[in-house]
Every structure is written in C-alpha cells, then in structure tokens.
PDB file of N, CA and C in Angstrom:
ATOM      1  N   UNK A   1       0.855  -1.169   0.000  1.00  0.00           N
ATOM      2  CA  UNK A   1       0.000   0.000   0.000  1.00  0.00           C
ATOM      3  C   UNK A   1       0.896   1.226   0.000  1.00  0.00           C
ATOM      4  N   UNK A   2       0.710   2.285  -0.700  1.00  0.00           N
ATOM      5  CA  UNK A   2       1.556   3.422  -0.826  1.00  0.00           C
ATOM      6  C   UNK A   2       1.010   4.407   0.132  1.00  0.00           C
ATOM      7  N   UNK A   3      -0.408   4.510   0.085  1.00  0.00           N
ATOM      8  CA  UNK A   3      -1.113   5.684   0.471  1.00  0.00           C
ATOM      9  C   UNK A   3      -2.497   4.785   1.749  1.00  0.00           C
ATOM     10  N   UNK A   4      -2.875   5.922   2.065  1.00  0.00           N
ATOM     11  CA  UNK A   4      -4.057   5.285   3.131  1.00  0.00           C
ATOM     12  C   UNK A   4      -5.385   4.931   1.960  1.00  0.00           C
ATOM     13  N   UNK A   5      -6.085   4.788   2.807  1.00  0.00           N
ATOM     14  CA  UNK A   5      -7.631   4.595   2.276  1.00  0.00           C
ATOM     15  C   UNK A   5      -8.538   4.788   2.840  1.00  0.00           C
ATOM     16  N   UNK A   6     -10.353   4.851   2.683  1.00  0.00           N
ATOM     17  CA  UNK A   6     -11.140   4.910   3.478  1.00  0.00           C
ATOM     18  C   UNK A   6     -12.567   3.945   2.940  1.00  0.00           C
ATOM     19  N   UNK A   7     -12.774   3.347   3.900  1.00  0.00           N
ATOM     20  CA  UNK A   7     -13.733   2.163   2.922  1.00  0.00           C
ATOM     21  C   UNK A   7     -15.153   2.508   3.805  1.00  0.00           C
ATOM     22  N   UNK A   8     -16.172   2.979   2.907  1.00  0.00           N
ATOM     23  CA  UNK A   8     -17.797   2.875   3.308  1.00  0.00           C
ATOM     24  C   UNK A   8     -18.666   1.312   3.292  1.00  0.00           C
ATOM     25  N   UNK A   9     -18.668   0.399   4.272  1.00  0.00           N
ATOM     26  CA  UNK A   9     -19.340  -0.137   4.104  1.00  0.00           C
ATOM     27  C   UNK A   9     -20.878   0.164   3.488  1.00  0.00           C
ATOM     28  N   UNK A  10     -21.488  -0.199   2.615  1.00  0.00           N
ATOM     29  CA  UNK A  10     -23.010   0.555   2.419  1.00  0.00           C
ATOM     30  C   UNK A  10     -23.971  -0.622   2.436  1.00  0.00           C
ATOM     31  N   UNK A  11     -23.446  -2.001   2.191  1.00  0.00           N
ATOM     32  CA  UNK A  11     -24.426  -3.498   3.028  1.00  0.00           C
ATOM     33  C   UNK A  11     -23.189  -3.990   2.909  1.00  0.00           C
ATOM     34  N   UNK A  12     -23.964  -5.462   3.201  1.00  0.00           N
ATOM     35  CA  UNK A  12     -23.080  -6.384   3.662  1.00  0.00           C
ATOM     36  C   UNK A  12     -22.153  -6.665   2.068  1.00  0.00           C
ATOM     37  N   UNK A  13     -22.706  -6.569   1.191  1.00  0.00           N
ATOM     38  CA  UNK A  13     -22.506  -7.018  -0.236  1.00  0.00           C
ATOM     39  C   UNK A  13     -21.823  -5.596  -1.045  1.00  0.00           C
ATOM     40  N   UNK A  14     -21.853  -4.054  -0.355  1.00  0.00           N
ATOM     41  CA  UNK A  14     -21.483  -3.353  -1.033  1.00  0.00           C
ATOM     42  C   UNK A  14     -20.727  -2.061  -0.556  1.00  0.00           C
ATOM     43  N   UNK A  15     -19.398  -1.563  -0.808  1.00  0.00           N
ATOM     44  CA  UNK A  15     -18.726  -0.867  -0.145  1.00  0.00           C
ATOM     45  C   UNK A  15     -18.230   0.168  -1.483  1.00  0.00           C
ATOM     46  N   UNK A  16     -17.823   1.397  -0.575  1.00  0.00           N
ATOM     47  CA  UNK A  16     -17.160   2.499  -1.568  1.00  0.00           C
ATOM     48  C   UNK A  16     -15.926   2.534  -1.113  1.00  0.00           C
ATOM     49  N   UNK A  17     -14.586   2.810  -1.902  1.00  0.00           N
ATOM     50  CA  UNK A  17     -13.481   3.090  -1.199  1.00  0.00           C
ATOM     51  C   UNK A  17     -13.020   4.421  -1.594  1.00  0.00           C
ATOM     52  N   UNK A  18     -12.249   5.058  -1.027  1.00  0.00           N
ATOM     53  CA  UNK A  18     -11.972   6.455  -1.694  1.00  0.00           C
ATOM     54  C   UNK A  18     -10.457   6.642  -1.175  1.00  0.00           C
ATOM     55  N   UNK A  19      -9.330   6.725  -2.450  1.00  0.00           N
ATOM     56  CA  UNK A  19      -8.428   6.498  -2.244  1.00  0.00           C
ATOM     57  C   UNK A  19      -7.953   7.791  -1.802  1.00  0.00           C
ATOM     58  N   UNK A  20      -6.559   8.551  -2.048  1.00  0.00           N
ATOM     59  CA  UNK A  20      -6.152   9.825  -2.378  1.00  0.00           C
ATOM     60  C   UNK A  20      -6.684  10.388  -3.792  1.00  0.00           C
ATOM     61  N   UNK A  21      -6.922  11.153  -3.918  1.00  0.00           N
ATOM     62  CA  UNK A  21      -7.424  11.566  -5.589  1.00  0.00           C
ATOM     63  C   UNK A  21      -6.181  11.231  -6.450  1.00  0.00           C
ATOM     64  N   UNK A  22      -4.758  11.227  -6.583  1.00  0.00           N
ATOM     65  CA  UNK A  22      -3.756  11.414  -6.677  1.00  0.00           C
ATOM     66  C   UNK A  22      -3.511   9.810  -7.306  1.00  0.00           C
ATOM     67  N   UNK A  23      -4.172   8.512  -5.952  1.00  0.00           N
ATOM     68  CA  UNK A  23      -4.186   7.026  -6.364  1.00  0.00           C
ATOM     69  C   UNK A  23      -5.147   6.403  -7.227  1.00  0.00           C
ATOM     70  N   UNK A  24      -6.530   7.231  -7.008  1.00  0.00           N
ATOM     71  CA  UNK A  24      -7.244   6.893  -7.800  1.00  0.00           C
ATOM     72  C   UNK A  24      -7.633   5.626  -8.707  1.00  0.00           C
ATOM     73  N   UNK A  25      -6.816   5.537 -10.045  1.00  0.00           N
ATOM     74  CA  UNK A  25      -6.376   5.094 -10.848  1.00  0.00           C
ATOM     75  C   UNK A  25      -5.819   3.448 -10.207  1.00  0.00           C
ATOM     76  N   UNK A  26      -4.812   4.171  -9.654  1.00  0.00           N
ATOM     77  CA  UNK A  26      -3.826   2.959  -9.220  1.00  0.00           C
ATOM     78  C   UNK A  26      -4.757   1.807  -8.295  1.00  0.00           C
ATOM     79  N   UNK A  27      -5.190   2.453  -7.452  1.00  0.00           N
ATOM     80  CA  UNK A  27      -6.392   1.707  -6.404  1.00  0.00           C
ATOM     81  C   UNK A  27      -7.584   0.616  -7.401  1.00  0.00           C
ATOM     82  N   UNK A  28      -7.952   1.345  -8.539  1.00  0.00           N
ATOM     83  CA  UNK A  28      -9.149   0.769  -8.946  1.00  0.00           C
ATOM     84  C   UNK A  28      -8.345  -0.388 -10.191  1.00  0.00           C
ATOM     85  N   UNK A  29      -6.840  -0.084 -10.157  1.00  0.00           N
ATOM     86  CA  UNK A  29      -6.505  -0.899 -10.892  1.00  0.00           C
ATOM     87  C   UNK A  29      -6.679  -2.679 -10.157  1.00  0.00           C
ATOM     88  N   UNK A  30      -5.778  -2.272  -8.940  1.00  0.00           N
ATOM     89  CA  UNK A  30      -5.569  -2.969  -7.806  1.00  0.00           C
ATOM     90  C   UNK A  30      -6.501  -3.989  -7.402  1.00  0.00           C
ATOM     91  N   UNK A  31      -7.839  -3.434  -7.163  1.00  0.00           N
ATOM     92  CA  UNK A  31      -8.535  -4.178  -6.748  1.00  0.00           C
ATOM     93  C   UNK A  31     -10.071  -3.684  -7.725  1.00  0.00           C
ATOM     94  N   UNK A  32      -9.883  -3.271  -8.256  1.00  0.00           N
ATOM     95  CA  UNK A  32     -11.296  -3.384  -9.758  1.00  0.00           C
ATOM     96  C   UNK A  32     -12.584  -2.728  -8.884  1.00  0.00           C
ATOM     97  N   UNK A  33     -13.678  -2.482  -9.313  1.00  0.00           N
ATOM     98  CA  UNK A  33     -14.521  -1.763  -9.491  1.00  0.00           C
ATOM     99  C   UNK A  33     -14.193  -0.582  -9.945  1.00  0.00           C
ATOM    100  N   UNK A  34     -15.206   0.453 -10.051  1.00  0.00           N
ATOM    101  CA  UNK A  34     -15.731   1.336 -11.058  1.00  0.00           C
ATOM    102  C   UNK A  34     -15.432   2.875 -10.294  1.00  0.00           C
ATOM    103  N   UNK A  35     -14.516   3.979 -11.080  1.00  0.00           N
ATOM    104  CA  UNK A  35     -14.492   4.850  -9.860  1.00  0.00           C
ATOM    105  C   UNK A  35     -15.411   6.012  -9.888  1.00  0.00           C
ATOM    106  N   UNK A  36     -16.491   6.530  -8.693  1.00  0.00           N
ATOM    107  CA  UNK A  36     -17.324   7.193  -8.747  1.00  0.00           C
ATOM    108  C   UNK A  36     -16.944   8.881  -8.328  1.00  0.00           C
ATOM    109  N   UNK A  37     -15.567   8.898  -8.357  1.00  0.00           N
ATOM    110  CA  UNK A  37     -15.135   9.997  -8.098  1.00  0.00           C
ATOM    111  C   UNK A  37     -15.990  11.029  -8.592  1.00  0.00           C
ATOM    112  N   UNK A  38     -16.776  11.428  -9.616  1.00  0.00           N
ATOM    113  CA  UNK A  38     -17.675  12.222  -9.505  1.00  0.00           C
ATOM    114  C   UNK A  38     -18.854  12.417  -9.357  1.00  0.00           C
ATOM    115  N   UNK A  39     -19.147  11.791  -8.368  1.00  0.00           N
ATOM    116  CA  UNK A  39     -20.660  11.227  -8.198  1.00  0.00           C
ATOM    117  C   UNK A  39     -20.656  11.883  -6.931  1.00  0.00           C
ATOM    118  N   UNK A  40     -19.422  11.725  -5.664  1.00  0.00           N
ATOM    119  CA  UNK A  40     -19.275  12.291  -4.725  1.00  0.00           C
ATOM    120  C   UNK A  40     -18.760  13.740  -4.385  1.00  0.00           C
ATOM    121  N   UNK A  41     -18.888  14.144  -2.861  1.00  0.00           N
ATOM    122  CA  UNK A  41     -18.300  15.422  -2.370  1.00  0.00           C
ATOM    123  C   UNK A  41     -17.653  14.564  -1.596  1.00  0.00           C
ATOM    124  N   UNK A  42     -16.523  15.136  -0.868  1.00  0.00           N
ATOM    125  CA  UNK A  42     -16.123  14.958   0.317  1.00  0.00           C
ATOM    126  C   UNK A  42     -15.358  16.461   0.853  1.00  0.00           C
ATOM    127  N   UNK A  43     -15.890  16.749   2.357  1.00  0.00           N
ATOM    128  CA  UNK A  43     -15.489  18.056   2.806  1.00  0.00           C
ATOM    129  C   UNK A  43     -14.223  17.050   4.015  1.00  0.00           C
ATOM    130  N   UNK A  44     -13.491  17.134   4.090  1.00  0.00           N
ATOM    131  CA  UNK A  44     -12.538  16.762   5.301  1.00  0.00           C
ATOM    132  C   UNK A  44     -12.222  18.405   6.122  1.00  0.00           C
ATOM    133  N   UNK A  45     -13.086  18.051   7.465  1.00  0.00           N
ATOM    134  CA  UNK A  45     -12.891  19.514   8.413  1.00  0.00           C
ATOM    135  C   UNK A  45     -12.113  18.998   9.797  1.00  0.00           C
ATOM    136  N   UNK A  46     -10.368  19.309   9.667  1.00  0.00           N
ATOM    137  CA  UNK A  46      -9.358  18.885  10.414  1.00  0.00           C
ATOM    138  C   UNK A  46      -9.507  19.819  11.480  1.00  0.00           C
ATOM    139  N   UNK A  47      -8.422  19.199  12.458  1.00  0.00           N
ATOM    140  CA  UNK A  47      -8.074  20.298  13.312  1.00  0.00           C
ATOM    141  C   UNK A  47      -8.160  20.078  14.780  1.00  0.00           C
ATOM    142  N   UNK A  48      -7.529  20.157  15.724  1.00  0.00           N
ATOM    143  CA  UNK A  48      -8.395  19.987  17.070  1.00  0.00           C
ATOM    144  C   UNK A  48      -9.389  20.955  17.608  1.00  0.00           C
ATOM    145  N   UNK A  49      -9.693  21.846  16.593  1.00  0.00           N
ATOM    146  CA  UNK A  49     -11.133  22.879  16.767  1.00  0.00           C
ATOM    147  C   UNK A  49     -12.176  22.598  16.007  1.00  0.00           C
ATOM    148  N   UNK A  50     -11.992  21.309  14.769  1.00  0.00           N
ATOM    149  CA  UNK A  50     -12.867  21.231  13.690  1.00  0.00           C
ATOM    150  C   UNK A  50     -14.606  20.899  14.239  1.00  0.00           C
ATOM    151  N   UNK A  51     -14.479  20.124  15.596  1.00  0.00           N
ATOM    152  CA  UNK A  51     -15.946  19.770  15.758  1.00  0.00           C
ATOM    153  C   UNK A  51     -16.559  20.682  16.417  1.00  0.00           C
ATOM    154  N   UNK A  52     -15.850  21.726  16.968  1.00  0.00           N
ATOM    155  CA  UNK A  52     -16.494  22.878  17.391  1.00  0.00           C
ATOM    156  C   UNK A  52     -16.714  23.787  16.386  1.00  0.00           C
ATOM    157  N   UNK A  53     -15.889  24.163  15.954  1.00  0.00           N
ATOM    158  CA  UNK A  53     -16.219  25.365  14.153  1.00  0.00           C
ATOM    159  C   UNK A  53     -16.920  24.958  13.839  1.00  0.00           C
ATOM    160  N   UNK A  54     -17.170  23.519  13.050  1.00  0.00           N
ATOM    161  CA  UNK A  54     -18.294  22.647  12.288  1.00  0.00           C
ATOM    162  C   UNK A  54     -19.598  23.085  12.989  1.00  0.00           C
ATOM    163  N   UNK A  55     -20.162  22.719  14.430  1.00  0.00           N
ATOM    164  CA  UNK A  55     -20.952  23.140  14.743  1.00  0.00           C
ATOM    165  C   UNK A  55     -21.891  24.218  15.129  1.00  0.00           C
ATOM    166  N   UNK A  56     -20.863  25.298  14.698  1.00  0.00           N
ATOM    167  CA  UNK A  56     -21.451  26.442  14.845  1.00  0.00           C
ATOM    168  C   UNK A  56     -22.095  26.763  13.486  1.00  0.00           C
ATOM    169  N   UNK A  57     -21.879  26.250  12.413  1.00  0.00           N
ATOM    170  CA  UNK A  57     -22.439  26.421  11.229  1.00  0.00           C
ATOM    171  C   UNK A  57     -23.007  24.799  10.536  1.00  0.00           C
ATOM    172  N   UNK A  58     -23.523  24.035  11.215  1.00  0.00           N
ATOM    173  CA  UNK A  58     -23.640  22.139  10.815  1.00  0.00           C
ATOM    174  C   UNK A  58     -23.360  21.282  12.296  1.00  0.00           C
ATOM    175  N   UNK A  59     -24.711  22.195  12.997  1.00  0.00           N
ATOM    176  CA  UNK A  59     -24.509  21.226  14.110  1.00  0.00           C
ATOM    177  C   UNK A  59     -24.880  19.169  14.167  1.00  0.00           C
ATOM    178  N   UNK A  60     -25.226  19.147  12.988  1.00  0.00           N
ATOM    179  CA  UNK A  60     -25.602  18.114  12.442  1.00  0.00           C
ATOM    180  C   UNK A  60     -24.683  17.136  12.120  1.00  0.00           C
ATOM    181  N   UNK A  61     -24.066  18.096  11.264  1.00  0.00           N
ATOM    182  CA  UNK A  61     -22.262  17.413  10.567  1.00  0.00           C
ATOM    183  C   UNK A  61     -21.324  17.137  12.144  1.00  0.00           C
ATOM    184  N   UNK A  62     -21.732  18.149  12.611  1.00  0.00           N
ATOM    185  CA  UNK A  62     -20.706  18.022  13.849  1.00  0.00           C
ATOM    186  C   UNK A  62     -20.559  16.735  14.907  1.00  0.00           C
ATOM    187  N   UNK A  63     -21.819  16.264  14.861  1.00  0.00           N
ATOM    188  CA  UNK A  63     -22.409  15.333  15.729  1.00  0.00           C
ATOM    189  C   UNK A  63     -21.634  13.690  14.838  1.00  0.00           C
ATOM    190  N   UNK A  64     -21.785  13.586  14.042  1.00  0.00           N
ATOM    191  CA  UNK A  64     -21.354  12.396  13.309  1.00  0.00           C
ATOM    192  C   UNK A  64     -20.143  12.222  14.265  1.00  0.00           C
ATOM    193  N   UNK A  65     -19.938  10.938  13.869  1.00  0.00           N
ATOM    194  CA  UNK A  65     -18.604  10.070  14.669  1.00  0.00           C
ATOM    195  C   UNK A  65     -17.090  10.071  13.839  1.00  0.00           C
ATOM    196  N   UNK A  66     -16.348  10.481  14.536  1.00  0.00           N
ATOM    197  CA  UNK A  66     -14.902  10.032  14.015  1.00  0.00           C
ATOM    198  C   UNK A  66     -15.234   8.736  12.530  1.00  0.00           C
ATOM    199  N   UNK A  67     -14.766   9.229  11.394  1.00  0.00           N
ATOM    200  CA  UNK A  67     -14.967   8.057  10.722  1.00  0.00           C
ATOM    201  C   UNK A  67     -16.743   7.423  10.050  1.00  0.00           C
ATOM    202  N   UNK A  68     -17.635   8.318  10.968  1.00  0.00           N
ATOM    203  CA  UNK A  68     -18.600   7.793  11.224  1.00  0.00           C
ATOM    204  C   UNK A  68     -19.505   8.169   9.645  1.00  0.00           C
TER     205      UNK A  68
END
C-alpha cells in the first residue's frame, strides 16, 4: 500500500473506497470496481477545533462520529 484509504461499508454485499485523488487510478486498478469519483463530495474539516467550528455552522455534521 503506498497511500491510506477509506472504505464505506453501504451493506453487507457493497462498499465504496476512496483512495487519495492522486491514487485513484492505481487503487481501482488494484482491486477493480468502477471509480465514482464524480458522483461524490467529500469536505474533510481537520483540526483539534474542527468539531467545534463545524458546529457552529452544521450542528448536524458536527455530531457524526470520528470516521462515522
């Protein structure tokens, strides 16, 4: 593995993975399926202040779990 990953279980039978944008390619070579890179958003809000900022504008977003 070069880079990390992040895998959505969505059932038991069906998962999304989302590599680096960068692996993309390389990932879907790797292990096959179809890449939906534009089908999705992803916002990544870092930081050890991120779940407090977040919630002042997405108290909703804020609440979700590490990972979750």
């Amino acid at each position: 593995m070069v880079d990390d990953i992040i895998v959505w279980w969505l059932s038991d039978e069906v998962f999304d993975v989302m590599p680096n944008a960068s692996n993309t390619q390389r990932v879907e070579e790797a292990i096959g399926g179809r890449d939906t890179t534009d089908t999705r958003c992803i916002i990544a809000v870092q930081g050890p202040h991120a779940r407090t900022r977040l919630a002042a504008i997405a108290p909703d977003a804020a609440a979700v779990p590490r990972f979750g």
